[in-house]
Every structure is written in structure tokens, then in C-alpha cells.
PDB file of N, CA and C in Angstrom:
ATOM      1  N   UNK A   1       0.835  -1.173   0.000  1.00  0.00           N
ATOM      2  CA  UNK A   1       0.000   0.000   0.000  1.00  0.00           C
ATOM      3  C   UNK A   1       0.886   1.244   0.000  1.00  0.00           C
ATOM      4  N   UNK A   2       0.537   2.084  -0.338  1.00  0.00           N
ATOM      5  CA  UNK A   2       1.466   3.514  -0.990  1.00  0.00           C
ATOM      6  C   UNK A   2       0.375   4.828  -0.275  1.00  0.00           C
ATOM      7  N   UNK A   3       0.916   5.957  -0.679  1.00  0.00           N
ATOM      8  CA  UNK A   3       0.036   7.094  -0.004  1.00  0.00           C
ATOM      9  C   UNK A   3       0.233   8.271  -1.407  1.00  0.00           C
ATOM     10  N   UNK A   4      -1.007   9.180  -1.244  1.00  0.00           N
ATOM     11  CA  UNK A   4      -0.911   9.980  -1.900  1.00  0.00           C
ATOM     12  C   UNK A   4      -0.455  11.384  -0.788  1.00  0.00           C
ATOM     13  N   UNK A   5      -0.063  12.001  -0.862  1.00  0.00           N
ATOM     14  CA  UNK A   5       0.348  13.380   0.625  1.00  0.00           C
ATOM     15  C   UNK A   5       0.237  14.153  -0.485  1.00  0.00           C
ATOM     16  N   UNK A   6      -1.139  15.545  -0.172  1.00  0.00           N
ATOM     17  CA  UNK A   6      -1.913  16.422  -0.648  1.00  0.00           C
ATOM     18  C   UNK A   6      -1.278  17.325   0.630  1.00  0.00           C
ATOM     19  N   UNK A   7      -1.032  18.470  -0.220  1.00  0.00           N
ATOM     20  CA  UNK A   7      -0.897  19.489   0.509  1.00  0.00           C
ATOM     21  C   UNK A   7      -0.040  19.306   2.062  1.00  0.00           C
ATOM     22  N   UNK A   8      -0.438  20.427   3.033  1.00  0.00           N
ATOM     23  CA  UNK A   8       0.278  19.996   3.992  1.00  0.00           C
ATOM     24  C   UNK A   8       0.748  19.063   5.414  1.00  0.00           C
ATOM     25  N   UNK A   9      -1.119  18.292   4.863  1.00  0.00           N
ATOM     26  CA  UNK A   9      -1.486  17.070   6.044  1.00  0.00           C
ATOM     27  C   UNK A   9      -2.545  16.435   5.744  1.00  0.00           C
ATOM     28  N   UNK A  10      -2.602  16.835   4.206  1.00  0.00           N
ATOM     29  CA  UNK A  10      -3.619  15.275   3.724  1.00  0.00           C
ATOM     30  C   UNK A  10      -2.984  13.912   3.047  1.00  0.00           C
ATOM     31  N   UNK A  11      -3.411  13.007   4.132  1.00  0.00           N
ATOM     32  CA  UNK A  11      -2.721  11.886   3.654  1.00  0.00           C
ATOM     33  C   UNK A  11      -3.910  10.455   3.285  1.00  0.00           C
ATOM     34  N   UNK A  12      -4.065  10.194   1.923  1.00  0.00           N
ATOM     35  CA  UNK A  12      -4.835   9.230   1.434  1.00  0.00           C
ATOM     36  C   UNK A  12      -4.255   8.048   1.179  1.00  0.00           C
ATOM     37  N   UNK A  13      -4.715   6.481   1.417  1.00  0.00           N
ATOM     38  CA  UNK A  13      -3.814   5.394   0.964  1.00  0.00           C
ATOM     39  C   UNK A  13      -4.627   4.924  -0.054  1.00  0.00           C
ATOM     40  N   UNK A  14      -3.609   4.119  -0.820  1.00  0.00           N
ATOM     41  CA  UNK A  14      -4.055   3.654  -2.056  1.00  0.00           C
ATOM     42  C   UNK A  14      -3.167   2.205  -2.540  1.00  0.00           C
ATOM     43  N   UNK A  15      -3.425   1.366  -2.758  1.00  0.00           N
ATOM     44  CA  UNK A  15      -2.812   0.121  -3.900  1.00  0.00           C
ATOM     45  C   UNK A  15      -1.681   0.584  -4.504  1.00  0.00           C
ATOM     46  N   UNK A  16      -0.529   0.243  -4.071  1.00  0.00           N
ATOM     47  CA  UNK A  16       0.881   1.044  -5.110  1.00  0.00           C
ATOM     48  C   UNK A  16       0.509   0.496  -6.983  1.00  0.00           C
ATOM     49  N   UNK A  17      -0.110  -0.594  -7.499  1.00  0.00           N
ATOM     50  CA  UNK A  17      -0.472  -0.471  -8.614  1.00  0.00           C
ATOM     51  C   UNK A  17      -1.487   0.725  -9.085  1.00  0.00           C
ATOM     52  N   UNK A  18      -2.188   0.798  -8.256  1.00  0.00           N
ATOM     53  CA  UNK A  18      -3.445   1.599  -8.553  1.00  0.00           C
ATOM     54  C   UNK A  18      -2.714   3.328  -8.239  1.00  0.00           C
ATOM     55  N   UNK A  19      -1.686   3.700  -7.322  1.00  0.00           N
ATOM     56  CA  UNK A  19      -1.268   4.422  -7.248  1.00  0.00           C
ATOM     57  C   UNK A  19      -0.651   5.060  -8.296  1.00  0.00           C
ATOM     58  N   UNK A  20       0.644   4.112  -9.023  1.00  0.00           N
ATOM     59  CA  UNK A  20       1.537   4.220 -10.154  1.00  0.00           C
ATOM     60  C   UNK A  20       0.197   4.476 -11.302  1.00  0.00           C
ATOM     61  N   UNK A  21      -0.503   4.346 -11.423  1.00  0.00           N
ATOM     62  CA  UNK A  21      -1.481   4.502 -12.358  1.00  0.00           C
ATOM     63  C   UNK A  21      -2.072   6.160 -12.340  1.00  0.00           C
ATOM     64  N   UNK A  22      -2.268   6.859 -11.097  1.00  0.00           N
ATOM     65  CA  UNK A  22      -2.971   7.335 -11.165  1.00  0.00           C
ATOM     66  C   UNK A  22      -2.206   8.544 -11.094  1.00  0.00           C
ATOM     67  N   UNK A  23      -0.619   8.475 -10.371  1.00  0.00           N
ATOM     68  CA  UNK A  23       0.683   9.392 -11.092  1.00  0.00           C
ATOM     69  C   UNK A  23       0.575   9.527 -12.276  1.00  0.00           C
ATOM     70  N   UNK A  24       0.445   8.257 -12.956  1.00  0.00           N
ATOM     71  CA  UNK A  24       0.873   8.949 -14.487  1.00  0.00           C
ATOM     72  C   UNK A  24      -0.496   9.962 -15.234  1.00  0.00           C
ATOM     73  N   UNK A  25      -1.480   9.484 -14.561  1.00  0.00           N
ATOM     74  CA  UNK A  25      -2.379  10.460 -15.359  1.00  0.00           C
ATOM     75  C   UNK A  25      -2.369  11.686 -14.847  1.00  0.00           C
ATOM     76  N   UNK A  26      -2.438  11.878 -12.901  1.00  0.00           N
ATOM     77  CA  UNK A  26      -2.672  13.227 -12.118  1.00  0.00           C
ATOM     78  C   UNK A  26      -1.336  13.857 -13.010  1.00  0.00           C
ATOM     79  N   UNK A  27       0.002  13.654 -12.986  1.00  0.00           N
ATOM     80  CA  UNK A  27       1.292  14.102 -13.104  1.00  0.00           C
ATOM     81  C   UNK A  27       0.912  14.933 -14.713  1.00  0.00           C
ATOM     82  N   UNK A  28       0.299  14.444 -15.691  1.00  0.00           N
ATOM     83  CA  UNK A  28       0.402  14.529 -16.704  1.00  0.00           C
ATOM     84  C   UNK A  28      -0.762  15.915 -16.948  1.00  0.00           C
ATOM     85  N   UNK A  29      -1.417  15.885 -16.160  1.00  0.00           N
ATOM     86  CA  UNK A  29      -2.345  16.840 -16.110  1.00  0.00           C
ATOM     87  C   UNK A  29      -1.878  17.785 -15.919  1.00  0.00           C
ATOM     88  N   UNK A  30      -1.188  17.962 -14.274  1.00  0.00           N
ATOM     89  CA  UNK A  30      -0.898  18.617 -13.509  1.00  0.00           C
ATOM     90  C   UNK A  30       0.850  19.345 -14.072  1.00  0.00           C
ATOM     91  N   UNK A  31       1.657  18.812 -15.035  1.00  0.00           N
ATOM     92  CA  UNK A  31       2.629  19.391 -16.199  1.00  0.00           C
ATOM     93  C   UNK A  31       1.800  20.126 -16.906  1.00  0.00           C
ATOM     94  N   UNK A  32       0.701  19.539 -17.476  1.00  0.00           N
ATOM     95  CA  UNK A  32       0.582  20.534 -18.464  1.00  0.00           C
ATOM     96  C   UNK A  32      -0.898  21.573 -17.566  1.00  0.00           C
ATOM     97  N   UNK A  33       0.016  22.006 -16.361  1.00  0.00           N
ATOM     98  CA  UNK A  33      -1.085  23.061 -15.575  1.00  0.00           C
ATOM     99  C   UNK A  33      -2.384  23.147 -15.841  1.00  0.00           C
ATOM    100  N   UNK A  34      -2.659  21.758 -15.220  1.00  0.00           N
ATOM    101  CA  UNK A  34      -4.470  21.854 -15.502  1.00  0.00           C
ATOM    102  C   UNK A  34      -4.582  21.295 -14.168  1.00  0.00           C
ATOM    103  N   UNK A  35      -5.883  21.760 -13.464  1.00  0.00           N
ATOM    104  CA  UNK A  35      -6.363  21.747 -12.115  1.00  0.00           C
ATOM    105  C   UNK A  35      -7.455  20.390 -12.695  1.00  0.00           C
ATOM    106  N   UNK A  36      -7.627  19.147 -11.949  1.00  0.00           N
ATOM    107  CA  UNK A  36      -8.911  18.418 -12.163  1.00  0.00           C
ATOM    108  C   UNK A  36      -9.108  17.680 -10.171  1.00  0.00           C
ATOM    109  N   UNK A  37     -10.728  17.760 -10.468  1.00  0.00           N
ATOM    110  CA  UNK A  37     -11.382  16.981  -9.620  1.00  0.00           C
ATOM    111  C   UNK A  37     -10.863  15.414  -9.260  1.00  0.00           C
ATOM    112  N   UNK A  38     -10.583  15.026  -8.329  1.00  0.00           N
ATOM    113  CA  UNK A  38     -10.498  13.079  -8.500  1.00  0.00           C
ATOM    114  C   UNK A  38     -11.547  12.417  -6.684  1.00  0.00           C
ATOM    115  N   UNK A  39     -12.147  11.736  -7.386  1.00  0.00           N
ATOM    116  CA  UNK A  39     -13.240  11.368  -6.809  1.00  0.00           C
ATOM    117  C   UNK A  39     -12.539   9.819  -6.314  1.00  0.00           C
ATOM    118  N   UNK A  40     -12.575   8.914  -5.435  1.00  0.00           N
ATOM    119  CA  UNK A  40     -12.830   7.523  -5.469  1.00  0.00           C
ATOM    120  C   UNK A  40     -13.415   6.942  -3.839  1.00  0.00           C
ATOM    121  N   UNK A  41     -13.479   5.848  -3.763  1.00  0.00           N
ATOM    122  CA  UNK A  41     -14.643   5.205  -2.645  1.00  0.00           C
ATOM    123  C   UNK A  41     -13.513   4.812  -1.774  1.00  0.00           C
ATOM    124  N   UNK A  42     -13.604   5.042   0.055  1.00  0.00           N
ATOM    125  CA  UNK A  42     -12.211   4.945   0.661  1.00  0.00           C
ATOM    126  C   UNK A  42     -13.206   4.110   1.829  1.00  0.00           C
ATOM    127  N   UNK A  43     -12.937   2.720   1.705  1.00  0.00           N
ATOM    128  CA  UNK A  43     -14.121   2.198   2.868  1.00  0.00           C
ATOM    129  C   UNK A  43     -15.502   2.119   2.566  1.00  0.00           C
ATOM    130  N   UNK A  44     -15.955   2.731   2.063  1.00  0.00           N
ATOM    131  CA  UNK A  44     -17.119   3.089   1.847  1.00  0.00           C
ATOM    132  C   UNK A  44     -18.067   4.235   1.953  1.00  0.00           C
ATOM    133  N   UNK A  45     -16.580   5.444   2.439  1.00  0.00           N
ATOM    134  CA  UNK A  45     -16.799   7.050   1.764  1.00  0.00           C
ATOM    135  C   UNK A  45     -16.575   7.452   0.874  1.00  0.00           C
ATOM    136  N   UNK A  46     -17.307   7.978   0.004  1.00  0.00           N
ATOM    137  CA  UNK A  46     -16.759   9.234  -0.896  1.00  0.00           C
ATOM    138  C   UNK A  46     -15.938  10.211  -0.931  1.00  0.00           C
ATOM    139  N   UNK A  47     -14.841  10.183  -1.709  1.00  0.00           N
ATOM    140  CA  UNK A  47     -13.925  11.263  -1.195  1.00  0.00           C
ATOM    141  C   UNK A  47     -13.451  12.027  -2.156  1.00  0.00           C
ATOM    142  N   UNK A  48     -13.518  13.014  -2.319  1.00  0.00           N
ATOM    143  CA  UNK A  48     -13.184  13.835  -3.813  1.00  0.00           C
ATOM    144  C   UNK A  48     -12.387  15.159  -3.301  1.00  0.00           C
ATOM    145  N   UNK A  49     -11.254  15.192  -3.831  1.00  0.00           N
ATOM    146  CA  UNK A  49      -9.831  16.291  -3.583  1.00  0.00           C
ATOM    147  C   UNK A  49      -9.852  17.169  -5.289  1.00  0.00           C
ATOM    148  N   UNK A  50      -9.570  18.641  -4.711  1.00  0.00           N
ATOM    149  CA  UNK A  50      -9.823  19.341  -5.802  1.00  0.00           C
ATOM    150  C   UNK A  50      -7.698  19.377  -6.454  1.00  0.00           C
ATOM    151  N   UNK A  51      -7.503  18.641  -7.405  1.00  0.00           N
ATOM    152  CA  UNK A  51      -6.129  18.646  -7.490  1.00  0.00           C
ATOM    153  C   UNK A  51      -5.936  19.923  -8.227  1.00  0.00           C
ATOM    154  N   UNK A  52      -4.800  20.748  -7.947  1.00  0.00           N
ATOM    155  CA  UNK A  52      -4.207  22.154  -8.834  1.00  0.00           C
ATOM    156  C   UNK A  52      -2.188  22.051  -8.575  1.00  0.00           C
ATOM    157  N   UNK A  53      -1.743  22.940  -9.962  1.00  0.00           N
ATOM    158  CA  UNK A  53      -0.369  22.482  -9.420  1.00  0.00           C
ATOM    159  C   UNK A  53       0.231  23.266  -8.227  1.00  0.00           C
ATOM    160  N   UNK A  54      -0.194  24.212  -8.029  1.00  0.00           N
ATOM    161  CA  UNK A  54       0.132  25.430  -6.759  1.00  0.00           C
ATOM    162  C   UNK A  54       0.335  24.317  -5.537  1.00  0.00           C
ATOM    163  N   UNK A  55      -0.452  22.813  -5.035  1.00  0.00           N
ATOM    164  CA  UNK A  55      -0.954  22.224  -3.815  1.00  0.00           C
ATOM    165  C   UNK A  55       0.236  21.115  -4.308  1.00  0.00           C
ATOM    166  N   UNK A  56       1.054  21.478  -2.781  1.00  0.00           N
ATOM    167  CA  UNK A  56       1.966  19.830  -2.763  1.00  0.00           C
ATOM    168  C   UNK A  56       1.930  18.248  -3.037  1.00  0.00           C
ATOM    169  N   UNK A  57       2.609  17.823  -3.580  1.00  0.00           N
ATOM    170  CA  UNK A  57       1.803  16.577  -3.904  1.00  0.00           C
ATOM    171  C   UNK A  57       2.952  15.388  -3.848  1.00  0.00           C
ATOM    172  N   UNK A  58       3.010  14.424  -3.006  1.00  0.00           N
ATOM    173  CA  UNK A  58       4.009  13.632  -2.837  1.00  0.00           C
ATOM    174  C   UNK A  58       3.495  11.893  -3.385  1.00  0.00           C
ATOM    175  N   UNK A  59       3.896  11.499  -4.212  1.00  0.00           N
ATOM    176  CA  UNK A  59       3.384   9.703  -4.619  1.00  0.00           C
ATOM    177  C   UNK A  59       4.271   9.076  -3.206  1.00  0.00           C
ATOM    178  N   UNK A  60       3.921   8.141  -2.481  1.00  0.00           N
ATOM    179  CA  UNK A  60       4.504   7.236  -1.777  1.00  0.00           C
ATOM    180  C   UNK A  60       4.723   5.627  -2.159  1.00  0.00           C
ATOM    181  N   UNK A  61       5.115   4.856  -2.159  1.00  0.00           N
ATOM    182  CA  UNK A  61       5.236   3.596  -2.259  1.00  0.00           C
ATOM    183  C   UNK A  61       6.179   3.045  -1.440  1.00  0.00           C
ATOM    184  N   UNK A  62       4.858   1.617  -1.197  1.00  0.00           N
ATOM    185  CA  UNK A  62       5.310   0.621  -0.179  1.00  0.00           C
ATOM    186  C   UNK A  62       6.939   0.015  -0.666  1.00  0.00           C
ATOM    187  N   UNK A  63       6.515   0.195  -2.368  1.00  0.00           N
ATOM    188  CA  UNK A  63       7.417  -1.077  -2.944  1.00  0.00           C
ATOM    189  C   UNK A  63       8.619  -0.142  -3.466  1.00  0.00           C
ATOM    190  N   UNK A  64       9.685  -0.686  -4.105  1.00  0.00           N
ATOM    191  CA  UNK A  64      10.543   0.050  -4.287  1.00  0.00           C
ATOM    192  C   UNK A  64      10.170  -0.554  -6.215  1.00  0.00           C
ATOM    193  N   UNK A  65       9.657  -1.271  -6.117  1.00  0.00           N
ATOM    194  CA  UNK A  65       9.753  -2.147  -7.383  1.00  0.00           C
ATOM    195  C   UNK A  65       8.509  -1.203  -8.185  1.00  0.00           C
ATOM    196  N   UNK A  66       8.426  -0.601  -9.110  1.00  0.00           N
ATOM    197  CA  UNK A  66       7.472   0.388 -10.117  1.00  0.00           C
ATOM    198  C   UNK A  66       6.726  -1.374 -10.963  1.00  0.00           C
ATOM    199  N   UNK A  67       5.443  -1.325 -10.764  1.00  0.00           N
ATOM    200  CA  UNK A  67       4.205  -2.153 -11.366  1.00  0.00           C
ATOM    201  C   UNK A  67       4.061  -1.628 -12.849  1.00  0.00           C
ATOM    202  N   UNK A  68       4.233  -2.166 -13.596  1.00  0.00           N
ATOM    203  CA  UNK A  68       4.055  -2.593 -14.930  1.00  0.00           C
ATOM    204  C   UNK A  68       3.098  -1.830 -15.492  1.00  0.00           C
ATOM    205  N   UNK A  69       2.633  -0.686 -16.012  1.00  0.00           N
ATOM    206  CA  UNK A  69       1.747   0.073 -16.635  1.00  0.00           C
ATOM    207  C   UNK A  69       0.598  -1.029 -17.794  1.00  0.00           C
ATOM    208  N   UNK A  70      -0.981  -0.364 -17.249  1.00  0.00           N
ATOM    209  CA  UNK A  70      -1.487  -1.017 -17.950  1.00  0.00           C
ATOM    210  C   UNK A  70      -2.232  -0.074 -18.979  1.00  0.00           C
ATOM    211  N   UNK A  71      -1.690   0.165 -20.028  1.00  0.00           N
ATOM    212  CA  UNK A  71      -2.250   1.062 -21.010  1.00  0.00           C
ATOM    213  C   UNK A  71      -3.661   1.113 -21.410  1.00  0.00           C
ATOM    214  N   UNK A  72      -4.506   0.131 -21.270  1.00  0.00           N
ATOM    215  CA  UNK A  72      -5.922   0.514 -20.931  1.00  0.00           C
ATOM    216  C   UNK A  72      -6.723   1.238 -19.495  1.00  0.00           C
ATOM    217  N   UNK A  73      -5.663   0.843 -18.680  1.00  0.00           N
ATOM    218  CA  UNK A  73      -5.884   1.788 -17.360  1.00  0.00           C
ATOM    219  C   UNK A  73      -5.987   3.256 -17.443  1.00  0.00           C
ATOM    220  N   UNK A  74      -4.863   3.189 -18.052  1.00  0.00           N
ATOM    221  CA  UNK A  74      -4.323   4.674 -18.394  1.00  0.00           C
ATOM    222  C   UNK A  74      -5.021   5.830 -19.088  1.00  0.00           C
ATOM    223  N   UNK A  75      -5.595   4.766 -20.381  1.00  0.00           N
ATOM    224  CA  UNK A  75      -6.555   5.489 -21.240  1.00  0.00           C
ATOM    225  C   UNK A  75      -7.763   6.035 -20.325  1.00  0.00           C
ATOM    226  N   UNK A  76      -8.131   4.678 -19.828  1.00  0.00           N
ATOM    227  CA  UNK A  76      -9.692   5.159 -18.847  1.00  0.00           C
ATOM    228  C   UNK A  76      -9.536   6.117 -18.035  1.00  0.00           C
ATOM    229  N   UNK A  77      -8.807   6.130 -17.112  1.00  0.00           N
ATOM    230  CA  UNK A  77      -8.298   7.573 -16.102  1.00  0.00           C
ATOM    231  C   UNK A  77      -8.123   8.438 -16.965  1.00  0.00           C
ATOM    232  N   UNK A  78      -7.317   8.760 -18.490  1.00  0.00           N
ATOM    233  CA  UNK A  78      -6.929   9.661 -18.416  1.00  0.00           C
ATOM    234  C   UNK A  78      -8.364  10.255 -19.334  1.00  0.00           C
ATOM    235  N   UNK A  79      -9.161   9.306 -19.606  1.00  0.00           N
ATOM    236  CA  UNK A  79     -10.399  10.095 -20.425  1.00  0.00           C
ATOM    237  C   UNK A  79     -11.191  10.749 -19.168  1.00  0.00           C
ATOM    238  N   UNK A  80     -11.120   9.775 -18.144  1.00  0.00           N
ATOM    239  CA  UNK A  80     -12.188  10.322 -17.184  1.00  0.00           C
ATOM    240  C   UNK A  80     -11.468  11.385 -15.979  1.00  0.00           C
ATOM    241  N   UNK A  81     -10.497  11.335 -16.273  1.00  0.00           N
ATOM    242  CA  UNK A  81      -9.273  13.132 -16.053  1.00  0.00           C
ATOM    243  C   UNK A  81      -9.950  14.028 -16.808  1.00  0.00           C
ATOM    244  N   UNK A  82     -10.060  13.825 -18.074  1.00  0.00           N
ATOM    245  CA  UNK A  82     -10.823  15.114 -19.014  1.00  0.00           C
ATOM    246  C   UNK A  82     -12.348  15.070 -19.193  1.00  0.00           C
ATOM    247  N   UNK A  83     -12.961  14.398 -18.559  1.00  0.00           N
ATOM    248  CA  UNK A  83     -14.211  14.920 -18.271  1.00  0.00           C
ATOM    249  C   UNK A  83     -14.874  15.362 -17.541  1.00  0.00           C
ATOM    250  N   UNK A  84     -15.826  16.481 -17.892  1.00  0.00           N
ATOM    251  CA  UNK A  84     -16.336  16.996 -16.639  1.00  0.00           C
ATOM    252  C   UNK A  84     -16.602  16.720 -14.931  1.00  0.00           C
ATOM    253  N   UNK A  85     -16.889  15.363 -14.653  1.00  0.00           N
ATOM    254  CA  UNK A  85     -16.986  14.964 -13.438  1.00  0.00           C
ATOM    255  C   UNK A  85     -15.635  14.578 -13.322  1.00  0.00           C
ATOM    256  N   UNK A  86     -14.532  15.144 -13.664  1.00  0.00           N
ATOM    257  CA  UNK A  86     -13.153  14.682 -13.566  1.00  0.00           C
ATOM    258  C   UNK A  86     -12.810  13.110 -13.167  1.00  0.00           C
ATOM    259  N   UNK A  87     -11.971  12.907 -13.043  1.00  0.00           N
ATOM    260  CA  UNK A  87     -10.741  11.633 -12.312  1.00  0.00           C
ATOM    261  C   UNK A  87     -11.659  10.609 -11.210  1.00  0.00           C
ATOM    262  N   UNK A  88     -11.735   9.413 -12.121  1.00  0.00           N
ATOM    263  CA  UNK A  88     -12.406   8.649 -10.685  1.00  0.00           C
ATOM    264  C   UNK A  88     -11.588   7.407 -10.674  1.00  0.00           C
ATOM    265  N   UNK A  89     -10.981   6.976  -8.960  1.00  0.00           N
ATOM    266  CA  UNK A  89     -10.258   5.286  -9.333  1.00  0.00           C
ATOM    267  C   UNK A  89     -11.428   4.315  -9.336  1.00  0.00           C
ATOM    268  N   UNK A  90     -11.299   3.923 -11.671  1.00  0.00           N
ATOM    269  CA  UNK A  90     -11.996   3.270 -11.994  1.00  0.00           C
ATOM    270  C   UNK A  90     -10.912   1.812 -11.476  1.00  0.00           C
ATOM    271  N   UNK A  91     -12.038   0.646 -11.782  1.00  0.00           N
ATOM    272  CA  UNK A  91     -11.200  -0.959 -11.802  1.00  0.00           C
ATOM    273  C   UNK A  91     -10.639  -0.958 -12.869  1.00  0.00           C
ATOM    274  N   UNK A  92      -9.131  -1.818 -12.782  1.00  0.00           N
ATOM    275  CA  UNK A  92      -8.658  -2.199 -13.664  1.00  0.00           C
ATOM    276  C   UNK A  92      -8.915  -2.903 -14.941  1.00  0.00           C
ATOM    277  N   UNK A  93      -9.140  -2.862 -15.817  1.00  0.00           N
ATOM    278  CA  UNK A  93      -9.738  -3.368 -17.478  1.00  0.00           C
ATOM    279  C   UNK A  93      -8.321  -4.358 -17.565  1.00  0.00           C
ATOM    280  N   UNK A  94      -8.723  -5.519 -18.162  1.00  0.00           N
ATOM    281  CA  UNK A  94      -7.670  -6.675 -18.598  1.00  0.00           C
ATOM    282  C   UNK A  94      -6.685  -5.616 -19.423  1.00  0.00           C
ATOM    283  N   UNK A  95      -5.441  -6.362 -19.380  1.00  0.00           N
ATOM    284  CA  UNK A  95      -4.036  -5.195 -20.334  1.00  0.00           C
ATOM    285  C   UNK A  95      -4.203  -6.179 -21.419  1.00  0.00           C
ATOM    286  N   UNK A  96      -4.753  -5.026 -22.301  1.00  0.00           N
ATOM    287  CA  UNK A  96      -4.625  -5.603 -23.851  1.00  0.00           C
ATOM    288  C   UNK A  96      -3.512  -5.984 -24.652  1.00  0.00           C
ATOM    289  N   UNK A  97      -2.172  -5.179 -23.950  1.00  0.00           N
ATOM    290  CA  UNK A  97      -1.226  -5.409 -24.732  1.00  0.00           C
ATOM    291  C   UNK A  97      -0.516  -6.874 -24.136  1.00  0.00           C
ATOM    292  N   UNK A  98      -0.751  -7.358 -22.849  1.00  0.00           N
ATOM    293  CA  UNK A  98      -0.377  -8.653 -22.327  1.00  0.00           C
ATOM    294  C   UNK A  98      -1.344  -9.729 -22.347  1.00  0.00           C
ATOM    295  N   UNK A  99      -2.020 -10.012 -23.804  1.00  0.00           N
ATOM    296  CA  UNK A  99      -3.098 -10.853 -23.328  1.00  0.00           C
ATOM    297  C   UNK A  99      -2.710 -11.826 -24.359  1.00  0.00           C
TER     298      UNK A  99
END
């Protein structure tokens, strides 16, 4: 398990796969200075953080070892990064390119 550290004392945990996933899309946004919404279910709360690049932002991981990118992951986050109800951690879709 890995952490996301928002700002100066928000600390969210997350799946270091599901984490490394969700770097590459927040990161990619957040280079090319775009502020988005990210929504996902923590227990069985709702929790939605308004991301901008001005707000600190630290990836953590348990592992030292970086999880294998799944390019249909990627796509889905990064479509649902650019849509209006912004960024949600969807489930993983089978990796098309390892099948």
C-alpha cells in the first residue's frame, strides 16, 4: 500500500499499482497546468480532492519495485481526467497489450 500526501497534512492510501497509475495520469495533467477533480470510494466514503499544481503533492510507495503500466488503465483515467466529473479510481480493465 502507498500514499498519496496532498498538501500539507492530507494523507490518502491507495494500492501502489493503482497508485503508479494514477501518477501517471494526475502528473500529466498537472505538467501541463491543468487543475482536475479526483473522486474515489475509501471504505465506503466518498472522497473527492480538488487537485491544482500550486498544492503539494508527494506519490509514496510501499514497494521500491514500479508495477508494470497497464495502457488501458491509463486510457480510462486519463479520459475520465478530461471529463467533466473529472478523475475517478476506476477498476482495472484486462491489459490488452499482455493478453
Amino acid at each position: 500500500m502507498g500514499y498519496l500526501h496532498y498538501g500539507p497534512s492530507q494523507i490518502f492510501r491507495f494500492d501502489d499499482r493503482a497508485l503508479t497509475h494514477l501518477r501517471t495520469v494526475v502528473m500529466t495533467k498537472l505538467l501541463q497546468q491543468e487543475s482536475l477533480l479526483f473522486t474515489w470510494n475509501d471504505a465506503g466514503i466518498q472522497r473527492s480532492i480538488w487537485l491544482q499544481p500550486s498544492i503539494p503533492l508527494q506519490f509514496e510507495f510501499e514497494s521500491a519495485d514500479t508495477p508494470t503500466l497497464n495502457r488501458a488503465w491509463i486510457e480510462e483515467l486519463t479520459a475520465a481526467a478530461n471529463a467533466p466529473a473529472g478523475l475517478r479510481l476506476l477498476p482495472e480493465p484486462p491489459d490488452q497489450d499482455h493478453q
